[in-house]
PDB file of N, CA and C in Angstrom:
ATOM      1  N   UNK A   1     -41.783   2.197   9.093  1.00  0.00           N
ATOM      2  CA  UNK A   1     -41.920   1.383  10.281  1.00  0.00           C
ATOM      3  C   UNK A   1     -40.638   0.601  10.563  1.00  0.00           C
ATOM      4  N   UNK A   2     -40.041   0.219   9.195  1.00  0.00           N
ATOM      5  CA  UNK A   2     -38.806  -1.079   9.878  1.00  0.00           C
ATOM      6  C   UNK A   2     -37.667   0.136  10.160  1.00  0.00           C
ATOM      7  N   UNK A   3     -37.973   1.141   9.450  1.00  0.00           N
ATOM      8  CA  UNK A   3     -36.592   2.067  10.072  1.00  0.00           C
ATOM      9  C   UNK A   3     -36.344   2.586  11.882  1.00  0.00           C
ATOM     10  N   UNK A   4     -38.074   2.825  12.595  1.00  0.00           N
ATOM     11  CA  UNK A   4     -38.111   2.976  13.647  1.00  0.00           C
ATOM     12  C   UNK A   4     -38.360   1.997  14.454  1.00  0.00           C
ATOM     13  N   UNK A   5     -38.381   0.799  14.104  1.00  0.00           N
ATOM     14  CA  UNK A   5     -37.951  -0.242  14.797  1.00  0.00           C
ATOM     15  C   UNK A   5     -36.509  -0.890  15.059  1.00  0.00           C
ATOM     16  N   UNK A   6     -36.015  -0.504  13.506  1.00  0.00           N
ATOM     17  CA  UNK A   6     -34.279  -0.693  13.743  1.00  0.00           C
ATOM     18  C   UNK A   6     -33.418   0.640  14.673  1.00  0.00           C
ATOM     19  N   UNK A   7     -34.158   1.627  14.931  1.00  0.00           N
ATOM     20  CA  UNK A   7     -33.970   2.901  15.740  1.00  0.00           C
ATOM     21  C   UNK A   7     -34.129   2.645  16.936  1.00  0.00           C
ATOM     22  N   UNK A   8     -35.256   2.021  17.277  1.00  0.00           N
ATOM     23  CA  UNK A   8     -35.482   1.717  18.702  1.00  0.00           C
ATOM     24  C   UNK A   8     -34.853   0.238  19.269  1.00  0.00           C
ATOM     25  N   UNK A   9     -34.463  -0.565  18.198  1.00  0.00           N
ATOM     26  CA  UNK A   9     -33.928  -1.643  18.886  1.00  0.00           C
ATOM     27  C   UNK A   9     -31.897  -1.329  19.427  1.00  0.00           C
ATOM     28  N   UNK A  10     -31.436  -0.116  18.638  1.00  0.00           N
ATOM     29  CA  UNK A  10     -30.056   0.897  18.682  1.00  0.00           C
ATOM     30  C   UNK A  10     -30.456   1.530  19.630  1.00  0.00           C
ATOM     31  N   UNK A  11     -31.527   1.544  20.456  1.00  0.00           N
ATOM     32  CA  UNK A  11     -31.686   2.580  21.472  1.00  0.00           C
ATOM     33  C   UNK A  11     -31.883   1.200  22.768  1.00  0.00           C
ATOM     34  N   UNK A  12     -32.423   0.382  22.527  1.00  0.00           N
ATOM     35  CA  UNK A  12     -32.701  -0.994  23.243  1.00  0.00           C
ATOM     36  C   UNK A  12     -31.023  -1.411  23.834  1.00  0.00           C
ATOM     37  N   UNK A  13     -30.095  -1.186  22.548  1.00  0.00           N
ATOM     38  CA  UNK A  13     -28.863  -1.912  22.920  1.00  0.00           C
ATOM     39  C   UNK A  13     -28.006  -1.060  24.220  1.00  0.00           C
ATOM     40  N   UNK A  14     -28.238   0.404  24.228  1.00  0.00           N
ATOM     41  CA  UNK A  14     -27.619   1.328  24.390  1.00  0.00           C
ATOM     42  C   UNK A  14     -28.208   1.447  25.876  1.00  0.00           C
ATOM     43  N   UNK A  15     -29.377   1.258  26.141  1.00  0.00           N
ATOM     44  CA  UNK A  15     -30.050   0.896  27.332  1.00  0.00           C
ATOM     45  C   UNK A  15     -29.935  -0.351  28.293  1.00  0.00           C
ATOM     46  N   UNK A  16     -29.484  -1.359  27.722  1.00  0.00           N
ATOM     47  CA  UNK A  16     -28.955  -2.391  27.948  1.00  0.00           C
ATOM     48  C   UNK A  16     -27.704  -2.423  28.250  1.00  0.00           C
ATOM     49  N   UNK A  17     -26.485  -1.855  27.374  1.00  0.00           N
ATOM     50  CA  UNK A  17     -25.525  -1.865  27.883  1.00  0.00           C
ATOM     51  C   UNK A  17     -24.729  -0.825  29.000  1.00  0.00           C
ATOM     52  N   UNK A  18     -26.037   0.234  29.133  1.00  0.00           N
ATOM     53  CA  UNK A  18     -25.653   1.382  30.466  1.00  0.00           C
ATOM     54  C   UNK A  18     -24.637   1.521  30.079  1.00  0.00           C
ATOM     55  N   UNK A  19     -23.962   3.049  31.145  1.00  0.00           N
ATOM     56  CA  UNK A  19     -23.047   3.896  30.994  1.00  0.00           C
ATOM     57  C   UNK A  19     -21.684   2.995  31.335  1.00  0.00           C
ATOM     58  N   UNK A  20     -21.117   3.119  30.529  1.00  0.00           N
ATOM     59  CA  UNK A  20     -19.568   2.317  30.489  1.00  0.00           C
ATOM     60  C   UNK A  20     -18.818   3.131  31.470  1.00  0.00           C
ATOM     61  N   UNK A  21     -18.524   3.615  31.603  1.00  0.00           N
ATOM     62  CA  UNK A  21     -17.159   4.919  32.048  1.00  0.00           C
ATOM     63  C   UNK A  21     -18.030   6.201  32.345  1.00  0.00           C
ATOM     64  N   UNK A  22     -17.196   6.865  33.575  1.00  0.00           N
ATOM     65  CA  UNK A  22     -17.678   7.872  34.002  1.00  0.00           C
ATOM     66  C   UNK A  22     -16.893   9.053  32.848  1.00  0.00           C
ATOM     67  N   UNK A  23     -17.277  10.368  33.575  1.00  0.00           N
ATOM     68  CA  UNK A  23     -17.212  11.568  32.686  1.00  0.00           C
ATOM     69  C   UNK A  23     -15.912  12.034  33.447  1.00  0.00           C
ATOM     70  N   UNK A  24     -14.958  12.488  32.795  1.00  0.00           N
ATOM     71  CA  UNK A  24     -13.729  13.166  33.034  1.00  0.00           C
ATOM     72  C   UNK A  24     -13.284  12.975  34.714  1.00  0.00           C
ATOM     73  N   UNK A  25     -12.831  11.877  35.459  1.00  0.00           N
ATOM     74  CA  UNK A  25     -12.434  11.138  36.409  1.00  0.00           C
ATOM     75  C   UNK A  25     -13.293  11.195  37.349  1.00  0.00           C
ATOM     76  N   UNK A  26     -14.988  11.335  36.983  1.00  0.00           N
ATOM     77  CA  UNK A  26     -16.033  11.009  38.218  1.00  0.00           C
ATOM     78  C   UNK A  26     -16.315   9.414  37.343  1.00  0.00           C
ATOM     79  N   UNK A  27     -16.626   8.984  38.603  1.00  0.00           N
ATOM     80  CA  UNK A  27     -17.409   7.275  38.392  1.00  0.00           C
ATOM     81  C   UNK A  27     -18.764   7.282  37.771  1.00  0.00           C
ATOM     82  N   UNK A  28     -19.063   6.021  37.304  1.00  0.00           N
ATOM     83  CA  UNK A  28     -19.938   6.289  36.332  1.00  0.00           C
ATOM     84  C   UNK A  28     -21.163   6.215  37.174  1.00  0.00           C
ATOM     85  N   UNK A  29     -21.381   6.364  38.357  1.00  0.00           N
ATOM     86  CA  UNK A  29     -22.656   6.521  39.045  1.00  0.00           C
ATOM     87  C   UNK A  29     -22.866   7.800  39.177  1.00  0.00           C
ATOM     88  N   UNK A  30     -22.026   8.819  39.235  1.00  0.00           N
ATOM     89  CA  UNK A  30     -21.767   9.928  39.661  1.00  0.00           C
ATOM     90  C   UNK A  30     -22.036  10.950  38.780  1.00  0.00           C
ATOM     91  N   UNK A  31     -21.887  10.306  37.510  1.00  0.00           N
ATOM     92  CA  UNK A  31     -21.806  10.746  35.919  1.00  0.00           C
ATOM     93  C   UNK A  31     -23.243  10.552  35.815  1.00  0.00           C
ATOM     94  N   UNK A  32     -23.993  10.185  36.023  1.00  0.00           N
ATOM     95  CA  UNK A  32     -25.420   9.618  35.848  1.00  0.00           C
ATOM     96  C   UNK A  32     -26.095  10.743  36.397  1.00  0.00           C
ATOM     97  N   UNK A  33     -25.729  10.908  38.050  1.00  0.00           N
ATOM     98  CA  UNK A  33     -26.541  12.344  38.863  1.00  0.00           C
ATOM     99  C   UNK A  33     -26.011  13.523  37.717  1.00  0.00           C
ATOM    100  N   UNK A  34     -24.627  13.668  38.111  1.00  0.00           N
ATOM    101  CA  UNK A  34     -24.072  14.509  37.186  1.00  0.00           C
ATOM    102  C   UNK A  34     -25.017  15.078  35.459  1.00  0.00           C
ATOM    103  N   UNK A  35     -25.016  14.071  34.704  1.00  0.00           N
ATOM    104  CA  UNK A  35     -25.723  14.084  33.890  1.00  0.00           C
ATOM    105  C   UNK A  35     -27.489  14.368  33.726  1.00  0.00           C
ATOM    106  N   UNK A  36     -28.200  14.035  35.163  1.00  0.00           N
ATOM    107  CA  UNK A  36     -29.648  14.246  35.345  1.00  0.00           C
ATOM    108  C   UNK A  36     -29.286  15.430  35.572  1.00  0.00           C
ATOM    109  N   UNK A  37     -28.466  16.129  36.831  1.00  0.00           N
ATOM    110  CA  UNK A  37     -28.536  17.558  37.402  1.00  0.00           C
ATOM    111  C   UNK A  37     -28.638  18.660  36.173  1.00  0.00           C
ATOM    112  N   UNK A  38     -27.556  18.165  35.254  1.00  0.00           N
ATOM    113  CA  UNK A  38     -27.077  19.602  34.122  1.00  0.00           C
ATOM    114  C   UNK A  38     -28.604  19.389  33.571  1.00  0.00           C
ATOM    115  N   UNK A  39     -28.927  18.265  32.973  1.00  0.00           N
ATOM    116  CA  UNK A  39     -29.963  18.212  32.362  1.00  0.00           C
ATOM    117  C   UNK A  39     -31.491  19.269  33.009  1.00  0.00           C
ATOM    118  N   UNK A  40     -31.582  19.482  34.270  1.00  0.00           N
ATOM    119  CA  UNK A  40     -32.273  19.661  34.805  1.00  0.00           C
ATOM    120  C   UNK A  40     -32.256  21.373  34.919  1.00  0.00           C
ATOM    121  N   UNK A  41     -30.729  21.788  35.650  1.00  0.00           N
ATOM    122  CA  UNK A  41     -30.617  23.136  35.674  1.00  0.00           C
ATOM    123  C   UNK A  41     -30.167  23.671  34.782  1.00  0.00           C
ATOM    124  N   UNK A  42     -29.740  23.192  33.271  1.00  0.00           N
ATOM    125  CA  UNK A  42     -28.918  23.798  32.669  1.00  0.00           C
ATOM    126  C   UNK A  42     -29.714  23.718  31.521  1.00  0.00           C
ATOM    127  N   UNK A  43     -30.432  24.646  30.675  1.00  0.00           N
ATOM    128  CA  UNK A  43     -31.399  24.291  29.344  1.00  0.00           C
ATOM    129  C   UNK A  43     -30.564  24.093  28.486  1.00  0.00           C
ATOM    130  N   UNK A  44     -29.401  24.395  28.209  1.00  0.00           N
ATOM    131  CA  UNK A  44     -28.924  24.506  27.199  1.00  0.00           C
ATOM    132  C   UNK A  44     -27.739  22.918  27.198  1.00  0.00           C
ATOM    133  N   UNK A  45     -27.743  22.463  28.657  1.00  0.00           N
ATOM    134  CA  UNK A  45     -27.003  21.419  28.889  1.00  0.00           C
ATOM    135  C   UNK A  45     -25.654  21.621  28.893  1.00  0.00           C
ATOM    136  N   UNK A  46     -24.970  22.897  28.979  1.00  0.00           N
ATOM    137  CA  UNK A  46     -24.065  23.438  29.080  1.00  0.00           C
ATOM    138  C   UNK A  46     -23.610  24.001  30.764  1.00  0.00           C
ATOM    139  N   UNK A  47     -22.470  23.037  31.119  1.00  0.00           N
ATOM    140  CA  UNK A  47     -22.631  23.733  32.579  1.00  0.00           C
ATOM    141  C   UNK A  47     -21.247  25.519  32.227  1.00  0.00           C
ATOM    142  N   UNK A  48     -21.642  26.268  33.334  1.00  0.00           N
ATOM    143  CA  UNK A  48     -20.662  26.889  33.676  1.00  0.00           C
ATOM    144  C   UNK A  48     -19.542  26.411  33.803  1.00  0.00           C
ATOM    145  N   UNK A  49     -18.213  26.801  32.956  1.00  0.00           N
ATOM    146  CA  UNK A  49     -16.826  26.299  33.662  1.00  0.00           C
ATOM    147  C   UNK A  49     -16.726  26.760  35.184  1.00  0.00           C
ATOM    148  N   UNK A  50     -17.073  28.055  35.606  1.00  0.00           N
ATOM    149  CA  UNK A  50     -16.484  28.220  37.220  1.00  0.00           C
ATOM    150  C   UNK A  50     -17.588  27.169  37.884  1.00  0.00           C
ATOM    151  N   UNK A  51     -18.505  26.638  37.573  1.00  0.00           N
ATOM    152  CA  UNK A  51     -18.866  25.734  38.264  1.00  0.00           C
ATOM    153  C   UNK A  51     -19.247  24.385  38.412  1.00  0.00           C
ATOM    154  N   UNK A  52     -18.471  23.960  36.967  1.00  0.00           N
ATOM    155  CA  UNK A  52     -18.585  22.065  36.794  1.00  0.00           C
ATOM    156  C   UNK A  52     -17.553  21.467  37.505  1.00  0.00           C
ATOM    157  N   UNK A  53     -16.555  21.453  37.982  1.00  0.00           N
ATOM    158  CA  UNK A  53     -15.866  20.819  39.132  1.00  0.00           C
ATOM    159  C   UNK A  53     -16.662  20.974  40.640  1.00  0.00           C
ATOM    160  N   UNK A  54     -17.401  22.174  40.963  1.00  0.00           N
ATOM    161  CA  UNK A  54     -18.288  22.155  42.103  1.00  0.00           C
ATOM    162  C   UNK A  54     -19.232  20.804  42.074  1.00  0.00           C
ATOM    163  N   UNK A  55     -19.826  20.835  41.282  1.00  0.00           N
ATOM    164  CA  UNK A  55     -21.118  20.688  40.833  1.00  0.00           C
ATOM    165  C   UNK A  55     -20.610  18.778  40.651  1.00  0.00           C
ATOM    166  N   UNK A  56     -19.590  18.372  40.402  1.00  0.00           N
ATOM    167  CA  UNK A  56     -19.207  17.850  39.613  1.00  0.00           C
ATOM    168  C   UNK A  56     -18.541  16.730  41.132  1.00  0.00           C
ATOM    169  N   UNK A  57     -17.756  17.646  41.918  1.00  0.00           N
ATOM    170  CA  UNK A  57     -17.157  17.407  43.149  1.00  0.00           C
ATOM    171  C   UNK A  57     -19.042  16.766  44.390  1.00  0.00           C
ATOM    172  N   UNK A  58     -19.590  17.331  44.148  1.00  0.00           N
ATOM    173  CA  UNK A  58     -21.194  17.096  44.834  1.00  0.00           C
ATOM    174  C   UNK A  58     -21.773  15.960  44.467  1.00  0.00           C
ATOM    175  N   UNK A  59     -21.706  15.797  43.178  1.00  0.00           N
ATOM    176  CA  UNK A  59     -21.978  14.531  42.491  1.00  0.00           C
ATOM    177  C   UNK A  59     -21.847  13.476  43.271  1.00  0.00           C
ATOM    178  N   UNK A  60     -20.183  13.435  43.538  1.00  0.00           N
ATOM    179  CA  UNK A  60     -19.240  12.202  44.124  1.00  0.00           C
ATOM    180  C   UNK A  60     -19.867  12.406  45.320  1.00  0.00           C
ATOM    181  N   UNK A  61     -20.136  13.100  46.226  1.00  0.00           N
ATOM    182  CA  UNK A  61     -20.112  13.092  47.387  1.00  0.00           C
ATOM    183  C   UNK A  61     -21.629  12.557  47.637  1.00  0.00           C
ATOM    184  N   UNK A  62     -22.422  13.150  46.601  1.00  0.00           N
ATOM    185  CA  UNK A  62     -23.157  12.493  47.011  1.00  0.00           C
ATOM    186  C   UNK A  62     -23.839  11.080  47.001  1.00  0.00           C
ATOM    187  N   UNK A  63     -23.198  10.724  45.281  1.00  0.00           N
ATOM    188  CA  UNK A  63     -23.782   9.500  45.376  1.00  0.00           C
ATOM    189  C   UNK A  63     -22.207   8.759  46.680  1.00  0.00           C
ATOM    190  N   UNK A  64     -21.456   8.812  47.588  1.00  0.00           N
ATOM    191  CA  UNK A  64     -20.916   8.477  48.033  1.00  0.00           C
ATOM    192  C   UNK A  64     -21.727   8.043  49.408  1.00  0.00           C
ATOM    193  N   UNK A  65     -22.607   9.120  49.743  1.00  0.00           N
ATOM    194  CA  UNK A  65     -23.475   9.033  50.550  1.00  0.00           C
ATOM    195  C   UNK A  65     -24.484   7.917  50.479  1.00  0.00           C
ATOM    196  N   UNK A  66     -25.119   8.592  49.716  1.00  0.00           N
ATOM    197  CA  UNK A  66     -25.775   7.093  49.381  1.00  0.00           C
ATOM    198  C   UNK A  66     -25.710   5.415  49.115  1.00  0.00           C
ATOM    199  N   UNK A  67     -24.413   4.838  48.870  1.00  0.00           N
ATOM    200  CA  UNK A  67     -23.802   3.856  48.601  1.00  0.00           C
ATOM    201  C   UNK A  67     -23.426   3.625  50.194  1.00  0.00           C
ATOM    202  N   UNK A  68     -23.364   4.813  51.266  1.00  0.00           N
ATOM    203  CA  UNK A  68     -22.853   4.402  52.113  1.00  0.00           C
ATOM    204  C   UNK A  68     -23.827   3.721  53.035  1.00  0.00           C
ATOM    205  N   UNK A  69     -25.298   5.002  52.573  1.00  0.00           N
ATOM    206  CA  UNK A  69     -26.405   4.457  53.436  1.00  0.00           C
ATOM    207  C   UNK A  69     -27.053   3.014  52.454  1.00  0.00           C
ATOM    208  N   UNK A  70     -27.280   3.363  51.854  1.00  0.00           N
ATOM    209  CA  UNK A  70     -27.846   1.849  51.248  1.00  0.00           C
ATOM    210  C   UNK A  70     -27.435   0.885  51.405  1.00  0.00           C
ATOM    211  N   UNK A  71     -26.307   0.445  51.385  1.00  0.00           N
ATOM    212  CA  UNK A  71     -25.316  -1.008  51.859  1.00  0.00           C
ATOM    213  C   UNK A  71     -25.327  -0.793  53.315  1.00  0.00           C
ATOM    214  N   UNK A  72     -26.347  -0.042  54.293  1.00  0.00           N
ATOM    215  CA  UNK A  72     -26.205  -0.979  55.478  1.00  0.00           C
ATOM    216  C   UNK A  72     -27.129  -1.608  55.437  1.00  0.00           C
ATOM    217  N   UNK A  73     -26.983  -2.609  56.270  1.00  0.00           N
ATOM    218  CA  UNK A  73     -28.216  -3.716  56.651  1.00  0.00           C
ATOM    219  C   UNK A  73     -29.598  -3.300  56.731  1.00  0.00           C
ATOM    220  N   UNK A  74     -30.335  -3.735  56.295  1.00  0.00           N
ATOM    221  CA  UNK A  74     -31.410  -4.445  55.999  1.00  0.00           C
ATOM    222  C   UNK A  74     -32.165  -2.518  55.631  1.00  0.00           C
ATOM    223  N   UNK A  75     -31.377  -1.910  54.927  1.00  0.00           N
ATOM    224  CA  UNK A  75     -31.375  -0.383  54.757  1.00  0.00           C
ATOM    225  C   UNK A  75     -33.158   0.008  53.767  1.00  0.00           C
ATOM    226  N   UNK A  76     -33.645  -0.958  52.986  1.00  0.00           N
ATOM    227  CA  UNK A  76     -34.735  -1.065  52.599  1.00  0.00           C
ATOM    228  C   UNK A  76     -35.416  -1.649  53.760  1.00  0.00           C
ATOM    229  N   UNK A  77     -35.540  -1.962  54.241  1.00  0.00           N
ATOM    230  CA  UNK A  77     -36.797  -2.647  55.101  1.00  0.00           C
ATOM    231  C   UNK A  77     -36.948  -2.243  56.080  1.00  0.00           C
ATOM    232  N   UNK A  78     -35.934  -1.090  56.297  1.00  0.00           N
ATOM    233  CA  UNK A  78     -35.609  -0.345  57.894  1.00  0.00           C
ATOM    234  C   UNK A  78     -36.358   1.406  57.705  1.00  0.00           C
ATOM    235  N   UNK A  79     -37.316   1.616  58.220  1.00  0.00           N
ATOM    236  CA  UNK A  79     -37.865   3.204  57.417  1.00  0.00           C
ATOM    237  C   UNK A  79     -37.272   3.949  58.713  1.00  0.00           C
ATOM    238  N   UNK A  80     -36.713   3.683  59.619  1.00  0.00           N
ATOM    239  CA  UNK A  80     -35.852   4.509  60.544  1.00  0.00           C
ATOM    240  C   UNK A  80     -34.588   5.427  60.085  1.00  0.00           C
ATOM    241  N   UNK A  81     -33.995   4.017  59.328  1.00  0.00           N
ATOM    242  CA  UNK A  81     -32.749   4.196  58.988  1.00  0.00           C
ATOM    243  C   UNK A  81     -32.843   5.076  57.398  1.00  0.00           C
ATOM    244  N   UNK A  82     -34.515   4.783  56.586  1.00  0.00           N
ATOM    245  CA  UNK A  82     -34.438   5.755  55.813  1.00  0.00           C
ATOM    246  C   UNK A  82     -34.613   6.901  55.810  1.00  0.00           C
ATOM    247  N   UNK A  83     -35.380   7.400  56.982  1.00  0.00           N
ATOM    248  CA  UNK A  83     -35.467   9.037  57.620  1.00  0.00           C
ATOM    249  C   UNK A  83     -34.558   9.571  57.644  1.00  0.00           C
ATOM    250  N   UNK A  84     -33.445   8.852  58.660  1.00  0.00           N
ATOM    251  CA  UNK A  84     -32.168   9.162  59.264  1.00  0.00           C
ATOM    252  C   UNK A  84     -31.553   9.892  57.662  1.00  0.00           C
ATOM    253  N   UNK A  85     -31.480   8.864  56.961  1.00  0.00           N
ATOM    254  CA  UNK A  85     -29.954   9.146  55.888  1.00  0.00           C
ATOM    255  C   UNK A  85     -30.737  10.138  55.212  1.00  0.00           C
ATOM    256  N   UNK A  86     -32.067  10.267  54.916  1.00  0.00           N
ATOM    257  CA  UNK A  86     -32.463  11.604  54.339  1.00  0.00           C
ATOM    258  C   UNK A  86     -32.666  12.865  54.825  1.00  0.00           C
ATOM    259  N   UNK A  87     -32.020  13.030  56.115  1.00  0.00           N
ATOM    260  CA  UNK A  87     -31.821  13.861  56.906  1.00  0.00           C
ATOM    261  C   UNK A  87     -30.821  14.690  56.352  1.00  0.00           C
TER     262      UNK A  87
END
């Protein structure tokens, strides 16, 4: 028991202190999608080289998108403006 409590409180810290630095010159928001996507399409968590700069380049763009729509005004409370950007 005290070993998986000292396990989970190393997993507590690591959760707490979120992703420091992005992955090989994407930002660390980007690194996050980046990191859910492979996880998702890739079983082995291994991307393709001909296609981790694609994949990688989409990331940015997209969480770019999003940062762009979310920081407008009143972008939660507006369900117009959330249709729109999920368009």
């Amino acid at each position: 028991m005290d070993v998986l409590a000292k396990e989970l409180e190393k997993l507590r810290g690591v959760a707490i202190a979120g992703r420091q630095a992005g992955e090989e010159g994407m930002t660390k928001e980007a690194t996050t999608f980046y990191a859910y996507i492979v996880a998702l399409s890739f079983p082995d968590g291994s991307v393709p080289a001909e296609s981790k700069n694609a994949i990688k380049a989409l990331m940015e763009q997209v969480v770019e998108q999003l940062q762009d729509s979310i920081g407008s005004i009143d972008f939660w409370h507006n369900p117009d403006k959330q249709k729109k950007d999920a368009q």
